[in-house]
Protein backbone atom coordinates (compact mmCIF):
# COMPACT_ATOMS: atom_id res chain seq x y z
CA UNK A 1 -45.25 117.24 20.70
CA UNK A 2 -44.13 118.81 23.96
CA UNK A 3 -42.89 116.51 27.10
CA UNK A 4 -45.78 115.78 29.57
CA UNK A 5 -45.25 116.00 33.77
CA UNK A 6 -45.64 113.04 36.42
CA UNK A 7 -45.25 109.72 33.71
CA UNK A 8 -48.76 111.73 31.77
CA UNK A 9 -49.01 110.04 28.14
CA UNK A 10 -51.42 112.68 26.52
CA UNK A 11 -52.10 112.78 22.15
CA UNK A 12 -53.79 115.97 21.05
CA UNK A 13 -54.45 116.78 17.34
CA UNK A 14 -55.58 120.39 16.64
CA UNK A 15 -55.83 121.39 20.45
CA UNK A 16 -58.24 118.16 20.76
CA UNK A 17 -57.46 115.23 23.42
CA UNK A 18 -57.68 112.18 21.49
CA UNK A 19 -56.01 110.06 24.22
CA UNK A 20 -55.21 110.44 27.83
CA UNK A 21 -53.26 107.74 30.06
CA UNK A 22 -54.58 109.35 33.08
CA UNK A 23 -57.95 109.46 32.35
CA UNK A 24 -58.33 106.39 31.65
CA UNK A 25 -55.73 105.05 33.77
CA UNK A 26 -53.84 102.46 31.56
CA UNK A 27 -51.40 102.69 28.92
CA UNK A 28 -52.29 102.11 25.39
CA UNK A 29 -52.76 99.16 23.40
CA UNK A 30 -50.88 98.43 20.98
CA UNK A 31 -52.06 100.12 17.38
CA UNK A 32 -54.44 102.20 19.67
CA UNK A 33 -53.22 105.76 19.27
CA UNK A 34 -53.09 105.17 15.49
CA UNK A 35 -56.52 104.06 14.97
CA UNK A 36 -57.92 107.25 16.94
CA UNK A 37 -55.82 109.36 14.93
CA UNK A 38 -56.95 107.72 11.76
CA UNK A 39 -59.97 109.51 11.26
CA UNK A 40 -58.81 113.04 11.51
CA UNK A 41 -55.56 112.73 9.95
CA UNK A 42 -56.41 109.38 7.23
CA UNK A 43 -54.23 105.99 7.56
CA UNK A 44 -51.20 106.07 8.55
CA UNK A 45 -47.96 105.38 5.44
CA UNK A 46 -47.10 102.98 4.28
CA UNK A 47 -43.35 103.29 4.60
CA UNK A 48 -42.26 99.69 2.44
């Protein structure tokens, strides 16, 4: 993680942009960022 400039929400895995707030100009949904990351990194712990 590193911090972002002017309110940017950015989530790269491996150098690859996965999800951008200003690109697509919204924030992101709840659960959102998890199931794009699922597929490169598997599902996410189950922490119980």
């Amino acid at each position: 993680m590193k911090p972002g400039k002017s309110g940017r929400f950015e989530v790269s895995v491996d150098g690859e942009l996965v999800f951008s707030k200003a690109a697509l100009k919204r924030h992101a949904r709840p659960g959102e960022i998890a199931g794009l990351l699922s597929p490169k990194l598997g599902p996410p712990l189950d922490w119980r």
